[in-house]
Every structure is written in C-alpha cells, then in structure tokens.
N, C-alpha and C. Protein backbone atom coordinates (compact mmCIF):
# COMPACT_ATOMS: atom_id res chain seq x y z
N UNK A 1 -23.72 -39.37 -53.24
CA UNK A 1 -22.98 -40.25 -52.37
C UNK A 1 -22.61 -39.54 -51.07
N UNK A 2 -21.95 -38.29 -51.38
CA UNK A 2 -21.86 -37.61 -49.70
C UNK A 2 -22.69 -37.24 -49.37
N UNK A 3 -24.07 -36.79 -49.82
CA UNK A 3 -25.11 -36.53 -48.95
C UNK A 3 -25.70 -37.43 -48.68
N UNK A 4 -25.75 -38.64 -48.82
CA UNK A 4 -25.86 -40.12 -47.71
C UNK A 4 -24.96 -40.08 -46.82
N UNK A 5 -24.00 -39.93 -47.07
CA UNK A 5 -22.86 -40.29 -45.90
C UNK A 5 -23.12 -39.14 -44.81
N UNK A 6 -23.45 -38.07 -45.27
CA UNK A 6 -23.88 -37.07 -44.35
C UNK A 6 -25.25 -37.20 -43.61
N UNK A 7 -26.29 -37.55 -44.52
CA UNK A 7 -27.50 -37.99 -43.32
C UNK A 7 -27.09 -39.02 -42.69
N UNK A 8 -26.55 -39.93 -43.05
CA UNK A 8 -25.82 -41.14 -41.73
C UNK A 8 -25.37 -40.71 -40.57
N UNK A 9 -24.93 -39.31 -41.01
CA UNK A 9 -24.25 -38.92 -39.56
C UNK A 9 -24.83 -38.20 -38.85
N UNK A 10 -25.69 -36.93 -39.50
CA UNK A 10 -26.98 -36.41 -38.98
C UNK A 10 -27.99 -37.48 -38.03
N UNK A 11 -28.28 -38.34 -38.60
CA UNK A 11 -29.40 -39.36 -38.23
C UNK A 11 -28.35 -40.40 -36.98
N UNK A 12 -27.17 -40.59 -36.42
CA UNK A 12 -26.46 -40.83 -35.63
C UNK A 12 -27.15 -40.55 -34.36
N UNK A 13 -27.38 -41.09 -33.17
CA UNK A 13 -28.28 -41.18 -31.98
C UNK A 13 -27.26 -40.48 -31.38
N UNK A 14 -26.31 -40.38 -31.42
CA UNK A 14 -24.72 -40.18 -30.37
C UNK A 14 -23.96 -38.91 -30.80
N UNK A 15 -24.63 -38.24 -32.35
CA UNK A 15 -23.48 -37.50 -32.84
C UNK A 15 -23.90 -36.01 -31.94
N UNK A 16 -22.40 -35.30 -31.88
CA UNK A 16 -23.00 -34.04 -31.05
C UNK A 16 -22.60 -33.23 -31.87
N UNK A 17 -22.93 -31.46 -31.42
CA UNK A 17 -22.35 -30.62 -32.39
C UNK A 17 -21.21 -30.28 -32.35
N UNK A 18 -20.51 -30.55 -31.40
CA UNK A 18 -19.08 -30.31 -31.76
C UNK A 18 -18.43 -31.34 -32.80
N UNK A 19 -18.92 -32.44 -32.74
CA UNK A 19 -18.40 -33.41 -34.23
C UNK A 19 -19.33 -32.97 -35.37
N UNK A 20 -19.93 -32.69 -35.32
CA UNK A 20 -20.61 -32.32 -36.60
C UNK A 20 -19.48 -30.70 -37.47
N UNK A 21 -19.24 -30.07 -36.41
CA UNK A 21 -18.64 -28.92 -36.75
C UNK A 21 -16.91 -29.48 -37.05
N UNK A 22 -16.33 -30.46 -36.57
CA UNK A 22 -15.10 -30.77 -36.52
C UNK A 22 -15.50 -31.55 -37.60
N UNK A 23 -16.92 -32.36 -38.64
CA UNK A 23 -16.44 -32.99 -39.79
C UNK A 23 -16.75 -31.90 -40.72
N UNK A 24 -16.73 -30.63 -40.03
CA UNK A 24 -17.09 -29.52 -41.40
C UNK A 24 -18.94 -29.71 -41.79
N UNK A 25 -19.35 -30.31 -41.20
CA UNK A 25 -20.98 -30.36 -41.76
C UNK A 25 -21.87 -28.96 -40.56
N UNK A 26 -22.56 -29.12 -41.41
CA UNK A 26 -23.60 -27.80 -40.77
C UNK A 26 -24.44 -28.21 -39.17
N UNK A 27 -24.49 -27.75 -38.46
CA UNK A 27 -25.05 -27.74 -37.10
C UNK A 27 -25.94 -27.29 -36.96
N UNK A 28 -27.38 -28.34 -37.49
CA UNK A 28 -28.44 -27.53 -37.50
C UNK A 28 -29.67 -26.62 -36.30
N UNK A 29 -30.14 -25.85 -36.26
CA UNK A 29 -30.75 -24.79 -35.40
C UNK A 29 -31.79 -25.94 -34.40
N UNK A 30 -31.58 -26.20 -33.31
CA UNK A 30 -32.47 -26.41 -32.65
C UNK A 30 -34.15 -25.24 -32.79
N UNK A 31 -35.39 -25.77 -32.91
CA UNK A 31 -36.62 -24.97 -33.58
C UNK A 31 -36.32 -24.39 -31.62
N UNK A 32 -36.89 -23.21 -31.42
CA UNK A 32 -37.19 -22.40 -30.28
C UNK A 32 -38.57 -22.46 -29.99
N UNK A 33 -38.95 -23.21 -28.43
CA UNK A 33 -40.51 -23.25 -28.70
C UNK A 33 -41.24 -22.18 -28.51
N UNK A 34 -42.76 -22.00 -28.94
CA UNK A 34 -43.26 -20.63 -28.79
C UNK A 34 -43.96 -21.27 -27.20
N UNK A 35 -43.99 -19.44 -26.95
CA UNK A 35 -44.78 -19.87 -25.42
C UNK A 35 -45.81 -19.43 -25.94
N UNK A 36 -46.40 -19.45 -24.69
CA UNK A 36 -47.88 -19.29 -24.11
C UNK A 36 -47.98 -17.40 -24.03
N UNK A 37 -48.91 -17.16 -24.87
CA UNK A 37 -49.04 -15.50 -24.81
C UNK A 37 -49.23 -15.29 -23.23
N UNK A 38 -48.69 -14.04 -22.49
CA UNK A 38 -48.00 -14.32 -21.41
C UNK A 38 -49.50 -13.11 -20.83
N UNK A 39 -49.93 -12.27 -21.43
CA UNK A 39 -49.89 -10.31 -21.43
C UNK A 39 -51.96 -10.86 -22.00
N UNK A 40 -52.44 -10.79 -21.25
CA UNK A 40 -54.17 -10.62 -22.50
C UNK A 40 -53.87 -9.06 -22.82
N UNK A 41 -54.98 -9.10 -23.88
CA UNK A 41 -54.89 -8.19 -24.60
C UNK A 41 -55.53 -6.71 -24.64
N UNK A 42 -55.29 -5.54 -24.61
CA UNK A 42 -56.42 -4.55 -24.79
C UNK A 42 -57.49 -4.25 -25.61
N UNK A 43 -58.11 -3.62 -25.68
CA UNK A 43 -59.51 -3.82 -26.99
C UNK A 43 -60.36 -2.58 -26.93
N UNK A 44 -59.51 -1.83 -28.37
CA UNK A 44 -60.16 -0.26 -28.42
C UNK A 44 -61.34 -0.45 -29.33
N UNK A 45 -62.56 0.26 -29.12
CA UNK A 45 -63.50 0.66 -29.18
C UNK A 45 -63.70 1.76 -30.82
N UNK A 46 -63.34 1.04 -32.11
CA UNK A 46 -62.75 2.44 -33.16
C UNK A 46 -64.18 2.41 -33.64
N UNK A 47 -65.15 1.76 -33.94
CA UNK A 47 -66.22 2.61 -34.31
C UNK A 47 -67.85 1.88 -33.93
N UNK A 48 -68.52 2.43 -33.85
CA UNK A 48 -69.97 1.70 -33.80
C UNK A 48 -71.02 2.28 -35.16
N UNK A 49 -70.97 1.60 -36.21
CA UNK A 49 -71.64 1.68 -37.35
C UNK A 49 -73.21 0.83 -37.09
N UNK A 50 -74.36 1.06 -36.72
CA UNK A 50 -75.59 0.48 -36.29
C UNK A 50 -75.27 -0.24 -35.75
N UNK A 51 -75.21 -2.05 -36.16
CA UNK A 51 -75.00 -3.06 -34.94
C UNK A 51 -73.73 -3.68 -35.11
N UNK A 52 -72.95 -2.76 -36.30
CA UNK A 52 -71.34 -3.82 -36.57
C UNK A 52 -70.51 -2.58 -36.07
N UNK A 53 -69.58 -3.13 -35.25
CA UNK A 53 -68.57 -2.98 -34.13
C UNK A 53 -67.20 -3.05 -34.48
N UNK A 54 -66.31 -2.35 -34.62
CA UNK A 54 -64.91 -2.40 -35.07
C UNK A 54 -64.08 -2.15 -34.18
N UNK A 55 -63.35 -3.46 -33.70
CA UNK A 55 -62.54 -3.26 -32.38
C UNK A 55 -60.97 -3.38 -33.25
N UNK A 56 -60.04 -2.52 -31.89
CA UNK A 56 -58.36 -3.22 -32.25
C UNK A 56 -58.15 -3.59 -31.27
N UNK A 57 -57.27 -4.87 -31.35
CA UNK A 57 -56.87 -4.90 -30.44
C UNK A 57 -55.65 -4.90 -30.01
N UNK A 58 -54.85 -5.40 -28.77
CA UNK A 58 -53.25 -4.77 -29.30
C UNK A 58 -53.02 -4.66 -27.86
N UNK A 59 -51.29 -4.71 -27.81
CA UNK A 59 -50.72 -4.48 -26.36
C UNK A 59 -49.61 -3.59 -26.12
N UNK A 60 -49.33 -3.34 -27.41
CA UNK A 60 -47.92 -2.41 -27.38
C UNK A 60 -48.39 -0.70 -27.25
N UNK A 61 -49.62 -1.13 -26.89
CA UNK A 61 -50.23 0.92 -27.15
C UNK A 61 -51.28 1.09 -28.11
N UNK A 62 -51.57 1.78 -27.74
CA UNK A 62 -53.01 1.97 -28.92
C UNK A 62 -51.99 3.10 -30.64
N UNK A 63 -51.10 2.67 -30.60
CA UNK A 63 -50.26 3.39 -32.04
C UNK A 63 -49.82 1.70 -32.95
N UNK A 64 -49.89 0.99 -31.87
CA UNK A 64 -49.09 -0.50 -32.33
C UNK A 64 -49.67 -1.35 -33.22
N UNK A 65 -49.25 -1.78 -34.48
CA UNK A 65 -50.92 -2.53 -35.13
C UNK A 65 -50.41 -3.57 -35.17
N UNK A 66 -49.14 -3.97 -34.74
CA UNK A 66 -48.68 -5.58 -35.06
C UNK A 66 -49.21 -6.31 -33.90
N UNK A 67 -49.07 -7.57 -33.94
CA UNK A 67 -49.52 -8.93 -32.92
C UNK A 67 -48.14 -9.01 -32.40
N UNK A 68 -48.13 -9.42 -30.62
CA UNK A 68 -47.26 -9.49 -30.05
C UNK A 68 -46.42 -10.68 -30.35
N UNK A 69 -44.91 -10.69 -30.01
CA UNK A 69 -44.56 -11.48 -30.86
C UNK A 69 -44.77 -13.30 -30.27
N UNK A 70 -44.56 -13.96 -31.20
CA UNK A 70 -45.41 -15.55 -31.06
C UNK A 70 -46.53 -15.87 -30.67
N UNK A 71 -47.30 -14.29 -31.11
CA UNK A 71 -49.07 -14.43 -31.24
C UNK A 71 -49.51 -14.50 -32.73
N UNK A 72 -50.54 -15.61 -32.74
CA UNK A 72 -50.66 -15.91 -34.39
C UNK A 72 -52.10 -15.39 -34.71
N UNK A 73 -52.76 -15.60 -33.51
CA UNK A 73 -54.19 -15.07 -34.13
C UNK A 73 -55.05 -14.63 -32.64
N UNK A 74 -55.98 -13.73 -32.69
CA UNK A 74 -57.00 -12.99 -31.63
C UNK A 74 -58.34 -13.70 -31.97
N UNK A 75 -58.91 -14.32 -30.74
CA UNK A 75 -60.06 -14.40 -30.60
C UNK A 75 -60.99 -13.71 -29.53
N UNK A 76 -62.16 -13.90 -30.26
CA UNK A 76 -63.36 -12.56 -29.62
C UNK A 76 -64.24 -13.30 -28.98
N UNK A 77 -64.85 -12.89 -28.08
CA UNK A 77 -65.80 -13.19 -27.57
C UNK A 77 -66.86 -12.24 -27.23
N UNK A 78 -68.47 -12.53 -27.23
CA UNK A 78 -69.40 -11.50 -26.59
C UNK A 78 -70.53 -11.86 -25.74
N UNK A 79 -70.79 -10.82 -24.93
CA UNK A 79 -72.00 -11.39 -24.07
C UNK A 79 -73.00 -9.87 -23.99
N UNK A 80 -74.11 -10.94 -24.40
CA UNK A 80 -75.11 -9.45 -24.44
C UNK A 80 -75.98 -9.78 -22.83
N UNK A 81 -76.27 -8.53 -22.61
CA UNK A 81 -77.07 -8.28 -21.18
C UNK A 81 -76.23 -7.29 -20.56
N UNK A 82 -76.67 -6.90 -19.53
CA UNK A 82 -76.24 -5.59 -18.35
C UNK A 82 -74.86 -6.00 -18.26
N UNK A 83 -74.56 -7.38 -17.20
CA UNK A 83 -73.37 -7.28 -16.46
C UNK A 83 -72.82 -8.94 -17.24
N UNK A 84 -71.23 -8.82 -17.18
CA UNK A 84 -71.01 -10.14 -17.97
C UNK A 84 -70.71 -10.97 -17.10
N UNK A 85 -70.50 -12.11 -17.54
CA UNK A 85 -71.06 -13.42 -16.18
C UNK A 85 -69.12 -13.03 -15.62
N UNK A 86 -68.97 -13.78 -14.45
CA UNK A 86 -67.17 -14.22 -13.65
C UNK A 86 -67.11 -15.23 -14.89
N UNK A 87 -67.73 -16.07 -14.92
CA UNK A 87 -67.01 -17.62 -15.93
C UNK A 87 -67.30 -17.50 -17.17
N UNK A 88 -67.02 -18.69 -18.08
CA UNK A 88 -67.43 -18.81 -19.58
C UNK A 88 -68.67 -18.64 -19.83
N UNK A 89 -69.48 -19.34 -19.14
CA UNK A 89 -71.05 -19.53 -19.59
C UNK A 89 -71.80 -17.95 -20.38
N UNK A 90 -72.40 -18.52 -21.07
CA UNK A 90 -73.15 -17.41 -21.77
C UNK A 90 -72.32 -16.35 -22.67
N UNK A 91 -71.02 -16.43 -23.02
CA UNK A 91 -70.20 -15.72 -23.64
C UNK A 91 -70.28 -16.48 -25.33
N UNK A 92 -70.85 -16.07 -26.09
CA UNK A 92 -70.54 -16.55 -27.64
C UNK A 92 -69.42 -16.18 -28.15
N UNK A 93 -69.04 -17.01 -29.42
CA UNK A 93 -68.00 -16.85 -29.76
C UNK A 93 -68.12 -15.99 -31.20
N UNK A 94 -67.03 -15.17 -31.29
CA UNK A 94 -67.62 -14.49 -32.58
C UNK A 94 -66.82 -14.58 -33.48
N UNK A 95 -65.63 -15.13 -33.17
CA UNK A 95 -64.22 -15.28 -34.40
C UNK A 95 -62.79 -15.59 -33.71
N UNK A 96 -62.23 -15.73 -34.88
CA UNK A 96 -60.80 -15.96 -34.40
C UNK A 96 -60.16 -14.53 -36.17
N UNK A 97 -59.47 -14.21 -35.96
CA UNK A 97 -58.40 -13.20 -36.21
C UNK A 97 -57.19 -13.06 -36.60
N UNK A 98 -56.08 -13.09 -37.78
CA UNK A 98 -55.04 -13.29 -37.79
C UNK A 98 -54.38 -11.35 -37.72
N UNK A 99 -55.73 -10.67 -37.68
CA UNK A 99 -55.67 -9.41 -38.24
C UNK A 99 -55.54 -8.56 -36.92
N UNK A 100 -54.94 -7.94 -36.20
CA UNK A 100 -55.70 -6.78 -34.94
C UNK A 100 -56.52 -5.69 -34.99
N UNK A 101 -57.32 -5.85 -36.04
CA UNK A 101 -58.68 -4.69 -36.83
C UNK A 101 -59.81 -5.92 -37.25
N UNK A 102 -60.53 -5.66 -36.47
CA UNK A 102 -61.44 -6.84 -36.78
C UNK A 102 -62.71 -5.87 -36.81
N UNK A 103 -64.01 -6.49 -37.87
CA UNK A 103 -65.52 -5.67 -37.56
C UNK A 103 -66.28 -6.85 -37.01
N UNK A 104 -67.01 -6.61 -36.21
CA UNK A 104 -68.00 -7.46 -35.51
C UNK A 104 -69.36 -7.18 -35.92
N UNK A 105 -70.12 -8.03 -36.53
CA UNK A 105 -71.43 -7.99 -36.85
C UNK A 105 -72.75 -8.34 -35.78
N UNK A 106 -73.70 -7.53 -35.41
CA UNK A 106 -74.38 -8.11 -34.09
C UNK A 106 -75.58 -8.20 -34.48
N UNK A 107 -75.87 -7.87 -36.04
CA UNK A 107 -76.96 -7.81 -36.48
C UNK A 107 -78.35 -8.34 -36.20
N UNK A 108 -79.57 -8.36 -37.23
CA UNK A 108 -81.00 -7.87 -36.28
C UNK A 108 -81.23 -8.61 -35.21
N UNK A 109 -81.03 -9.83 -35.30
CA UNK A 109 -81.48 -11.32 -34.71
C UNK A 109 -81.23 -10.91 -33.39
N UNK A 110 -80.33 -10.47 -32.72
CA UNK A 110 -80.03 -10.03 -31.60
C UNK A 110 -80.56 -8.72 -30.75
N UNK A 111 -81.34 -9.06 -29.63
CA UNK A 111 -82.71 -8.05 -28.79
C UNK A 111 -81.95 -7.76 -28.19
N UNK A 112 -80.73 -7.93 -27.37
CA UNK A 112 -80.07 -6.99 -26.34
C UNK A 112 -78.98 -6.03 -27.09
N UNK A 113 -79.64 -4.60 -26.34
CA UNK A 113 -78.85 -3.50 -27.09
C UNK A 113 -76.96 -3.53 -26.47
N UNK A 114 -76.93 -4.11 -25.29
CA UNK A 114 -75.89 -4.14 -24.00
C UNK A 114 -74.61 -5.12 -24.64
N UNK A 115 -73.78 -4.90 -24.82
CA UNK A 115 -72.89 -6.43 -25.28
C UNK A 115 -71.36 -5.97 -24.98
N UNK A 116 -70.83 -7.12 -23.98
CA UNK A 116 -70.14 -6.90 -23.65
C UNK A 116 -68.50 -7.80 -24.71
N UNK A 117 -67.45 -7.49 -24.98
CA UNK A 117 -66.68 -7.57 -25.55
C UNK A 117 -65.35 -8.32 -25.15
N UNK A 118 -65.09 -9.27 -25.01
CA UNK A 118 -63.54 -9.72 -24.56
C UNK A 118 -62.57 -10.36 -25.73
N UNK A 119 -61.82 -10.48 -25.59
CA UNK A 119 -60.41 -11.40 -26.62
C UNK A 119 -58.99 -12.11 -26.12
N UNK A 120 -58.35 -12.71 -26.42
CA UNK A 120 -57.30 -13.40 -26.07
C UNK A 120 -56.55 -13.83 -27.18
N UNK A 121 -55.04 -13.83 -27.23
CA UNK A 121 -54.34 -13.99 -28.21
C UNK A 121 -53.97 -15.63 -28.01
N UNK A 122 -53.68 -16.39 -29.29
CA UNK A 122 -53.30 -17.93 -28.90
C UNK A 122 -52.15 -17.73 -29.92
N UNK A 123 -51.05 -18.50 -29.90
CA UNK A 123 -49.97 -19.05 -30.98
C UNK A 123 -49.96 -19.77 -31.61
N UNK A 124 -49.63 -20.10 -32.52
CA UNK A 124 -49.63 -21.21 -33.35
C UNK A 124 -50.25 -22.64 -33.24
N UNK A 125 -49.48 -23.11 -31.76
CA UNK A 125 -49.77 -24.07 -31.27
C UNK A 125 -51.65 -24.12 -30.95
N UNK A 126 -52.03 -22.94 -30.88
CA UNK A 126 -53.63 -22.80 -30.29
C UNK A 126 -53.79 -22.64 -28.83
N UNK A 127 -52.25 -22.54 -28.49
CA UNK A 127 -52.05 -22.53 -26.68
C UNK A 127 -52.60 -20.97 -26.35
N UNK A 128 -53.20 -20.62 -25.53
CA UNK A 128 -54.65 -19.41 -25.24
C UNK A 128 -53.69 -18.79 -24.48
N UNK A 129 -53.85 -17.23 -24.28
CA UNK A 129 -53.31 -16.86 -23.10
C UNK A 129 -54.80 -16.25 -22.38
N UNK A 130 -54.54 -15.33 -21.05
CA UNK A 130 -55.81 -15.00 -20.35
C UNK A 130 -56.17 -13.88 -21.13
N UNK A 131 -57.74 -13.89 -20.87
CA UNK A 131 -58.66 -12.86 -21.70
C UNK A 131 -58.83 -11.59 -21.19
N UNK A 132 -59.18 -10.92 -21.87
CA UNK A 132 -59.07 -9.05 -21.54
C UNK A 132 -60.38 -9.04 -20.63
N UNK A 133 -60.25 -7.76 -19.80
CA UNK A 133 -61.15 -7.02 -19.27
C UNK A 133 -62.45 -6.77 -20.08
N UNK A 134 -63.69 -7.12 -20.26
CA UNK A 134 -64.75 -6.98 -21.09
C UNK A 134 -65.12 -5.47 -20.97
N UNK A 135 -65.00 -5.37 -22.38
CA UNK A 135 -65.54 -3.80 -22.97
C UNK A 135 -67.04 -3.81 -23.20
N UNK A 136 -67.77 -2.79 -22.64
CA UNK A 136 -69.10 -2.37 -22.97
C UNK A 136 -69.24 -1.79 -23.57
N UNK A 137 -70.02 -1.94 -24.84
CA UNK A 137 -70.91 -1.31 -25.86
C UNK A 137 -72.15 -1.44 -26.20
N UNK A 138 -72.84 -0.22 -26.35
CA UNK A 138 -74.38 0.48 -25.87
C UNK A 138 -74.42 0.25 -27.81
N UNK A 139 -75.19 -0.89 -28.19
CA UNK A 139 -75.84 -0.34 -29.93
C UNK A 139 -77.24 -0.01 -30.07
N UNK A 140 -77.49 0.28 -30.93
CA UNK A 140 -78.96 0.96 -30.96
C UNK A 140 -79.87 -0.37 -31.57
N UNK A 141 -80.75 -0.02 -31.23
CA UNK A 141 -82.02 -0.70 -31.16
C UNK A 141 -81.58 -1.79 -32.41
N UNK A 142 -82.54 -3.15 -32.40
CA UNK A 142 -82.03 -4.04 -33.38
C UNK A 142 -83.36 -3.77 -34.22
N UNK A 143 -84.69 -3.44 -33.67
CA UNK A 143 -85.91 -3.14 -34.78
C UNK A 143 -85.25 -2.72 -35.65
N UNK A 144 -86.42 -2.77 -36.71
CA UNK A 144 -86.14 -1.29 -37.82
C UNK A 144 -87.00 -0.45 -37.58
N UNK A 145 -86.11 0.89 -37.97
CA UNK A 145 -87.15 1.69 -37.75
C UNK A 145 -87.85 2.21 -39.11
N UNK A 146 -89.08 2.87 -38.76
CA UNK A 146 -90.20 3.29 -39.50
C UNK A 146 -89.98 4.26 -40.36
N UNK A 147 -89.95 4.38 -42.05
CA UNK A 147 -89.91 5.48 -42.49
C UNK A 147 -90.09 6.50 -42.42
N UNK A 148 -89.98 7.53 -42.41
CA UNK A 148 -90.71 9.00 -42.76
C UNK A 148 -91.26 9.44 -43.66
N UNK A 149 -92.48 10.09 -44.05
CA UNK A 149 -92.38 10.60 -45.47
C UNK A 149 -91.76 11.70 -45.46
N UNK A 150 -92.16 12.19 -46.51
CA UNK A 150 -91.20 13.47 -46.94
C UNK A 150 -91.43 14.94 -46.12
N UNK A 151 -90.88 15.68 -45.79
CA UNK A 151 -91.39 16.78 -44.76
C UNK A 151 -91.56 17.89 -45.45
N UNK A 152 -92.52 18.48 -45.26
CA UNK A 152 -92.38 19.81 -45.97
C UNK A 152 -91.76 20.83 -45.14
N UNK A 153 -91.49 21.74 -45.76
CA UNK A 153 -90.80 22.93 -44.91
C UNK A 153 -91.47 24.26 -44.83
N UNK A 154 -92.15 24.96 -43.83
CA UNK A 154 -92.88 26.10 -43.92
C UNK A 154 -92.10 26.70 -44.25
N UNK A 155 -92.60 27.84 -45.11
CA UNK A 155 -92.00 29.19 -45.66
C UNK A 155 -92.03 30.37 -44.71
C-alpha cells in the first residue's frame, strides 16, 4: 500500500526534490550522460608473430592497461599499401574490442607486406571519438615458403 502511494508521488509531473526529501522518500540519482571520447588513442606495436600483429592500445601511457574512463570498447582499422589514404576509403575494418590487448590476424590471403594500423575508442552509446595517427607495420611475405631438406654438416 505505501509503495503505491510512493510511486504516485515519484510518477508526479510537478514533484521536486526538495518534497520528495521533506516526505522522507529517497531522491533518486539523475543517470550522468557519457560523452563523446574526447583524446584518440595511442597504438603500441608489442609484437609481430608472421602475419598476426599484437597491438595496445591506451592513453594514460604505455604502463596503463585500463580504457579511458566512459570508453567501452576500441576499434581497429587497416590499410595495406605504402602510404594510407587522408579519408576512410580503402581502410578495412578489423574489429571492435572491449580489451586494450588485441591480436590482429593478416593472414595468407593478403599480398601487401605494408599495413598501416589506426583505432578509436566509442562508449557505450557507440558515439566514436577521432582516430589515431596510423602505425606502420612491415610483415613478411604472405607466400609460403619452401622447405629445406636436411643439411649436413662438414666435419
């Protein structure tokens, strides 16, 4: 029975918080909106294993492993060739991220050794902030290469 009488008054078009607090009822938290990631992001270079790529990324320093705060997830982007375009065009997409240690796979299918690297953090909402400076990375050849046989060793 009083917790009807109490959403009646909650649900009130007119009630403010100072009456809510003067009938003794709770004054609930206005939600705080998230912004717009303000900062793009940096993007270290931790290993090149043949054609899979292990970036961090991160803004508080390369010691920092958390996501800045009211960033929910990092997305990647890549562009293979020499130089990466000014605009979107020709940039693939390679993931989205809740993690700031991500591995990137560039495997065989892909003929350009050249690939350039960018990311941007979004919030919850999916609202983007601006994208990093594109990182270059040199991988080795996508052929396979040719066995060896076995070598002997002169004595």
């Amino acid at each position: 029975q009083i917790r009807f009488i109490a959403n009646q008054v909650y649900n009130h078009p007119g009630i403010t918080d100072a009456q809510l607090t003067e009938l003794e009822l709770t004054v609930k938290k206005q939600p705080t909106p998230i912004p717009v990631p303000a900062e793009a992001p940096d993007i270290d270079i931790k290993s090149v294993n043949g054609r899979e790529v292990v970036i961090r990324v991160h803004n508080d320093g390369p010691l920092v492993r958390r996501k800045p705060e009211g960033v929910a997830v990092v997305t990647v982007w890549a562009f293979f060739g020499e130089n990466p375009p000014e605009d979107a065009t020709g940039w693939r997409f390679m993931g989205q991220s809740g993690r700031t240690t991500t591995t990137l796979d560039f495997g065989p299918s892909e003929t350009a050794n050249t690939v350039w690297i960018t990311a941007f953090w979004s919030n919850a909402k999916g609202q983007q902030g601006p994208a990093c400076e594109p990182v270059k990375v040199n991988l080795p050849a996508s052929g396979v290469l040719p066995s060896v046989g076995k070598m002997k060793v002169a004595a």
